[in-house]
Protein backbone atom coordinates (compact mmCIF):
# COMPACT_ATOMS: atom_id res chain seq x y z
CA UNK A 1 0.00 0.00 0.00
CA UNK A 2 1.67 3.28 -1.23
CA UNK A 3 0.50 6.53 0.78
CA UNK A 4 -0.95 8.87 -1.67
CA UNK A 5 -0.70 12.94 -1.53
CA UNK A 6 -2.90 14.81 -3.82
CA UNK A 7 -4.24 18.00 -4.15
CA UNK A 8 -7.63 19.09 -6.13
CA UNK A 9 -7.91 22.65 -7.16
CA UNK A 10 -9.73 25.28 -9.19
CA UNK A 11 -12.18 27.92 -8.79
CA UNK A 12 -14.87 28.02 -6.51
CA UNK A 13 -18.13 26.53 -8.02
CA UNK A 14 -16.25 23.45 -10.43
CA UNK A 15 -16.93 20.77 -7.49
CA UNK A 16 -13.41 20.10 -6.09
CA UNK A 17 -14.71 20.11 -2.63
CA UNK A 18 -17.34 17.36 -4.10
CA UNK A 19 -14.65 15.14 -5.56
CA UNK A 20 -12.10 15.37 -2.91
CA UNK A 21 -14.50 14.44 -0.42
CA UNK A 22 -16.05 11.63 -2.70
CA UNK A 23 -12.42 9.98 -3.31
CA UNK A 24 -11.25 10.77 0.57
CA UNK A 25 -14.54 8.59 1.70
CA UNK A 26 -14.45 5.81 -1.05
CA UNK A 27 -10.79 5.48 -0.03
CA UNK A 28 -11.24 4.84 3.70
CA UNK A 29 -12.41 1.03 1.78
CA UNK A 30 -8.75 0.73 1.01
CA UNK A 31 -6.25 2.88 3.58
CA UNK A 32 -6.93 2.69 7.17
CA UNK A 33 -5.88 6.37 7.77
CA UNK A 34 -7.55 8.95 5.08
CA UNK A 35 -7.63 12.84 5.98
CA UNK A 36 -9.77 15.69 3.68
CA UNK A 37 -8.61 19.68 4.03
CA UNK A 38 -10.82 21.54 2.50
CA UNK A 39 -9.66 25.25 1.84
CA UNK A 40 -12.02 28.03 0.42
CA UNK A 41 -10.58 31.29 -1.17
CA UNK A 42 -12.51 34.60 -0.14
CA UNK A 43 -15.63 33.52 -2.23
CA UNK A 44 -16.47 30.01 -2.58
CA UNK A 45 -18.22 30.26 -5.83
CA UNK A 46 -15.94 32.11 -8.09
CA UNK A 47 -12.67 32.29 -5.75
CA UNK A 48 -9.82 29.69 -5.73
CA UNK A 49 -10.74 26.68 -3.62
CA UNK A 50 -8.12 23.35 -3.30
CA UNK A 51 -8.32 20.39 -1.16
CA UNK A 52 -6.07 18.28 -0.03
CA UNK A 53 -6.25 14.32 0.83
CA UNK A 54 -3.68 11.85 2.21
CA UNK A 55 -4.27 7.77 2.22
CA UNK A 56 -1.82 6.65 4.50
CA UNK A 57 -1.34 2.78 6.05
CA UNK A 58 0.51 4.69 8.61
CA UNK A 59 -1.48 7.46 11.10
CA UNK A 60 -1.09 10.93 9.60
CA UNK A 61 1.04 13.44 11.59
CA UNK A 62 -0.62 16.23 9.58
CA UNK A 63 -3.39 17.10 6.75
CA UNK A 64 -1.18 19.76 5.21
CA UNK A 65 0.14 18.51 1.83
CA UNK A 66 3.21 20.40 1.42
CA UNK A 67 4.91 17.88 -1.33
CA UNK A 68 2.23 16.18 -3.48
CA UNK A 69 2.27 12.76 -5.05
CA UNK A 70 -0.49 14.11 -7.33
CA UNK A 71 -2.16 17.28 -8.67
CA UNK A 72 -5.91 17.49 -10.16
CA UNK A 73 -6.54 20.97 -11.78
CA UNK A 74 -9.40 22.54 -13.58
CA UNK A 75 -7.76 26.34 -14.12
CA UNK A 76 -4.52 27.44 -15.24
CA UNK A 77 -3.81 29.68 -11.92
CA UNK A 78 -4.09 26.32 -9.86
CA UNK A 79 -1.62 24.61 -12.41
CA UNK A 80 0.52 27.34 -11.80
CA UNK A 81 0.45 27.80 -7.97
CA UNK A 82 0.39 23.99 -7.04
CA UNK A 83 2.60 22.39 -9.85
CA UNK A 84 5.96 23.61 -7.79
CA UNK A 85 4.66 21.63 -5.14
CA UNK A 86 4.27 17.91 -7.28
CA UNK A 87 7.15 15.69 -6.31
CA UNK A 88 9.18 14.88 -8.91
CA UNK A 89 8.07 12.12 -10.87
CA UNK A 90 4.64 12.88 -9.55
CA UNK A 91 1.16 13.02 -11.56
CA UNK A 92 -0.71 15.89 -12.75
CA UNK A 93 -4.32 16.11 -14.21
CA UNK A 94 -5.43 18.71 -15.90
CA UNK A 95 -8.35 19.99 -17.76
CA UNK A 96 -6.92 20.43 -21.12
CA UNK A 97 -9.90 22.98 -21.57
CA UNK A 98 -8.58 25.50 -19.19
CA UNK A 99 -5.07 24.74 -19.02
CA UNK A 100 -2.34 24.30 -21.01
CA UNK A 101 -0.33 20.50 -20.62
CA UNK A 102 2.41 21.26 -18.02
CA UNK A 103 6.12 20.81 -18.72
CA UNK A 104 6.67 17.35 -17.46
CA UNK A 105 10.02 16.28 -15.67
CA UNK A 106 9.74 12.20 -15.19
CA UNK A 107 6.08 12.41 -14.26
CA UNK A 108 2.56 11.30 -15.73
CA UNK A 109 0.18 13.82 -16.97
CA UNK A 110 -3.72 13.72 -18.70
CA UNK A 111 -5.46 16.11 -19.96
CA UNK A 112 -8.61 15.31 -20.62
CA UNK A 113 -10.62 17.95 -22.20
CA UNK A 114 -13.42 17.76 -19.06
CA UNK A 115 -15.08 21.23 -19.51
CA UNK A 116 -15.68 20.57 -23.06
CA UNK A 117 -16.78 16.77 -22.66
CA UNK A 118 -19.12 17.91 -20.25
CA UNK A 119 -20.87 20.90 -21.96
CA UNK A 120 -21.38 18.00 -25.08
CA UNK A 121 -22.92 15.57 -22.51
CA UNK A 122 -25.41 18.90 -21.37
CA UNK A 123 -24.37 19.85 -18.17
CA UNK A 124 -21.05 21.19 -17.55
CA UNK A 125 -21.24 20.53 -13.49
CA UNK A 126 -19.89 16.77 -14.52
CA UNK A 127 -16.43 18.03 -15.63
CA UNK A 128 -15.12 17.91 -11.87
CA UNK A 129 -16.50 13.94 -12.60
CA UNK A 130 -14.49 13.32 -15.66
CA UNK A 131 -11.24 14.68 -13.84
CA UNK A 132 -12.50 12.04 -11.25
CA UNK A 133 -12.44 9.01 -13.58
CA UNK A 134 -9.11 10.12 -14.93
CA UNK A 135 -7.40 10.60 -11.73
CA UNK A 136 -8.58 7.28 -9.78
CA UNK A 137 -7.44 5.88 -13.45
CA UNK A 138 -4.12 6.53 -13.51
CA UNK A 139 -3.20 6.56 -9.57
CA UNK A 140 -5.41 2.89 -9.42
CA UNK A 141 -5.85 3.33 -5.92
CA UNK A 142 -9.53 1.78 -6.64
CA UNK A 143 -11.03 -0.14 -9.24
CA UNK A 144 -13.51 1.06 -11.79
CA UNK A 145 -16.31 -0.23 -10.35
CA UNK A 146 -15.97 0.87 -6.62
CA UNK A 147 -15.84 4.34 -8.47
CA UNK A 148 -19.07 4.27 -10.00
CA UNK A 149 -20.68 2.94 -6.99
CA UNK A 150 -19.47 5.88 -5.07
CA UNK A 151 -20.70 7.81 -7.68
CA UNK A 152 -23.87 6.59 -8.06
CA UNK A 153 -24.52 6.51 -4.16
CA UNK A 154 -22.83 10.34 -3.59
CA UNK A 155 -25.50 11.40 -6.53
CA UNK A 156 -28.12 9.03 -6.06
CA UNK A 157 -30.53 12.33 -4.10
CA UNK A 158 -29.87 14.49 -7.07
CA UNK A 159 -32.09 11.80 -9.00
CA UNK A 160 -31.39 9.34 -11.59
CA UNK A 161 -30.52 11.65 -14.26
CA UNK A 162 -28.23 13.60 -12.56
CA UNK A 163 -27.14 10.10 -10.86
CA UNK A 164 -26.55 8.46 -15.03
CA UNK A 165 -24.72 11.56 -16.24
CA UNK A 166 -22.39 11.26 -12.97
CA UNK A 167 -21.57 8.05 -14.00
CA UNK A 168 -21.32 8.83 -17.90
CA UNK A 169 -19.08 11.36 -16.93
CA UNK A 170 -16.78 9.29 -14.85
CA UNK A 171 -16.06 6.37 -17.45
CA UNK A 172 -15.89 9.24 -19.54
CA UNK A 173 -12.13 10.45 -17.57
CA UNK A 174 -11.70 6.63 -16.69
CA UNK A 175 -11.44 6.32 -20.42
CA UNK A 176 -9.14 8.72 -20.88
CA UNK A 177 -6.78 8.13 -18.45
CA UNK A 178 -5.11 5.23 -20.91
CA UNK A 179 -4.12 7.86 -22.97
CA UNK A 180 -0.74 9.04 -20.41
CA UNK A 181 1.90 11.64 -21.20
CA UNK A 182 4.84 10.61 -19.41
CA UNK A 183 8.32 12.77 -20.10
């Protein structure tokens, strides 16, 4: 079991908080010790907003991510302030809607084009979803299908459209994420 360091980001309002919290909880199935650090900018909707999880076997001395295995981005400016912070060798993935593909030293990087995907599938809320699929992809903490379970149960009161589109959305990235940059 490899401890895992990642940080979402982007701007208030894409659902970082949502998928942070969805892949911290559906986690604590594999890593006895999980934490989830939310942190808001001034304005939720519209500010910067990141998260940041840790799956450790080990207890967790602290929730602060301060060198991460792994980066998920949906903006450029989040790209830009938390890429110094990736390990080398570490993972990034981005939303090659909003940002441009990192320079890459040793490491793994997907972009999959979420904001656009989701605007073609109707709703544009599910791009957060697609970076989702794409992340738990390529880090493999979980399989596919203990993804789309979480998914369906974390949508399920939003009905069953919302709760089908969710999912669509997440094989969507988990698609995707075969399709690695490595430098």
């Amino acid at each position: 079991m490899k401890d895992e360091r990642v940080i979402f980001s982007g701007t208030g309002g894409q659902g970082l908080m949502f998928i942070g919290k969805l892949f911290a909880q559906t986690a604590m199935e594999f890593y006895p010790h999980v934490t989830f650090m939310p942190s808001y900018g001034a304005e939720v909707r519209g500010g910067t907003s990141h998260c940041r999880v840790v799956l450790s076997g080990e207890e967790i001395a602290s929730p602060v991510v301060e060198i991460a295995d792994s980066i998920v981005v949906m903006n450029q400016p989040s790209l830009d302030r938390f890429l110094p912070a990736l390990q080398p060798g570490g993972r990034v993935v981005y939303n090659a809607s909003m940002v441009q593909a990192p320079d890459m030293a040793g490491g793994a990087a997907i972009g999959p084009p979420a904001t656009e995907w989701a605007l073609a599938m109707g709703d544009i809320r599910v791009a957060n979803v697609v970076m989702l699929g794409a992340y738990v992809r390529l880090v493999g903490i979980f399989p596919f299908e203990t993804a789309d379970r979480a998914i369906a149960d974390f949508s399920a009161a939003k009905g069953p459209d919302a709760q089908a589109l969710n999912r669509q959305a997440l094989k969507r990235g988990w698609d995707a994420a075969d399709r690695v940059e490595s430098a």
